[in-house]
Protein backbone atom coordinates (compact mmCIF):
# COMPACT_ATOMS: atom_id res chain seq x y z
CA UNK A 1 0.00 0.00 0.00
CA UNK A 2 1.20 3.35 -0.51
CA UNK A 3 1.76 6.22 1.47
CA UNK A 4 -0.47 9.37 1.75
CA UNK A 5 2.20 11.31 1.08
CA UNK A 6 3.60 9.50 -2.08
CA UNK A 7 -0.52 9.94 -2.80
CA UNK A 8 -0.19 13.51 -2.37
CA UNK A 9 2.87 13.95 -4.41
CA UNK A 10 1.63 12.18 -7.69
CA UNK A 11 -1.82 13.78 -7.73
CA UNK A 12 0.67 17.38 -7.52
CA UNK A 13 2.75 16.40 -10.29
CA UNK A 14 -0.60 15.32 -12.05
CA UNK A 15 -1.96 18.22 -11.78
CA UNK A 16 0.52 20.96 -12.18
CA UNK A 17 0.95 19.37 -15.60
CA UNK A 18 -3.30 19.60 -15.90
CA UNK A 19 -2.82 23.32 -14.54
CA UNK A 20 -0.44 23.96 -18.02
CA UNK A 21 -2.98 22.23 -20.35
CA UNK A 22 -6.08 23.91 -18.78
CA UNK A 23 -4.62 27.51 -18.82
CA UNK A 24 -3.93 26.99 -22.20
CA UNK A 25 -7.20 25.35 -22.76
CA UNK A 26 -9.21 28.75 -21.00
CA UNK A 27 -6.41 31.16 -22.77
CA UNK A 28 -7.68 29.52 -26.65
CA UNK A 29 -11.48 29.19 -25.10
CA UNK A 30 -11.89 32.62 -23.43
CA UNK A 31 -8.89 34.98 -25.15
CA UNK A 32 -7.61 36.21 -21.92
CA UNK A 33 -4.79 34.94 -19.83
CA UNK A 34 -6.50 36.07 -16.48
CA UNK A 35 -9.73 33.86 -17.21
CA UNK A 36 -7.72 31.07 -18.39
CA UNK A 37 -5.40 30.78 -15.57
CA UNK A 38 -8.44 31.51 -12.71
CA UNK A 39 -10.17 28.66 -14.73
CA UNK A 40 -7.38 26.23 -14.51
CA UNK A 41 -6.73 27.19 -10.61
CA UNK A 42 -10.20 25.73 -10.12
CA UNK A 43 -9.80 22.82 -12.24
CA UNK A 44 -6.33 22.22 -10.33
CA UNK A 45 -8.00 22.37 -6.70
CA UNK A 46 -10.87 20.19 -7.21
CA UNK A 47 -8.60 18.07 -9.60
CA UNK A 48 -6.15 17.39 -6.78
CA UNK A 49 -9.21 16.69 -3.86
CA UNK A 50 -11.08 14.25 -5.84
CA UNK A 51 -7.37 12.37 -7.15
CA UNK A 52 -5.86 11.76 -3.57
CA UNK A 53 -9.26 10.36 -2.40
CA UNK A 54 -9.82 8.52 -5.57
CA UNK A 55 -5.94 6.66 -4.75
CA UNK A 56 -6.23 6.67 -1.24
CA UNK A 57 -10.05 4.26 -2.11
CA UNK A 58 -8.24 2.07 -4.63
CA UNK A 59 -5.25 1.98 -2.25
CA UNK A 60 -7.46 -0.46 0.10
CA UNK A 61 -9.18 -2.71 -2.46
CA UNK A 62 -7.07 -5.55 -2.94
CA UNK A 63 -9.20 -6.82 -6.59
CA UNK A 64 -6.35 -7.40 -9.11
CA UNK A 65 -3.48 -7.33 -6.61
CA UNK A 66 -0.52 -10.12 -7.36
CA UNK A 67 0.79 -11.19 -4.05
């Protein structure tokens, strides 16, 4: 099982790499920087909530575990 923190970490690297594609996303959808990046700041916060509870529930079902 892994660690919360190890949890933490990938849904951070995850997600600053979703925060990129998003404020680029809102920057093409909206034409302004400010909209785009406040859009992708959302995106990022919820993104990172629902992705260390989504691990941390698979993290104790053992279905399709070798060993």
């Amino acid at each position: 099982m892994e660690t919360r923190q190890r949890s933490v970490v990938k849904a951070l690297i995850w997600n600053v790499m979703g925060l990129a594609v998003m404020t680029v996303v809102g920057l093409i959808a909206t034409g302004s920087a400010a909209v785009g990046g406040a859009l992708a700041l959302v995106n990022t916060a919820i993104g990172v909530t629902l992705y260390v509870a989504y691990e941390r529930v698979w993290a104790g079902i053992a279905w399709g575990r070798n060993g």
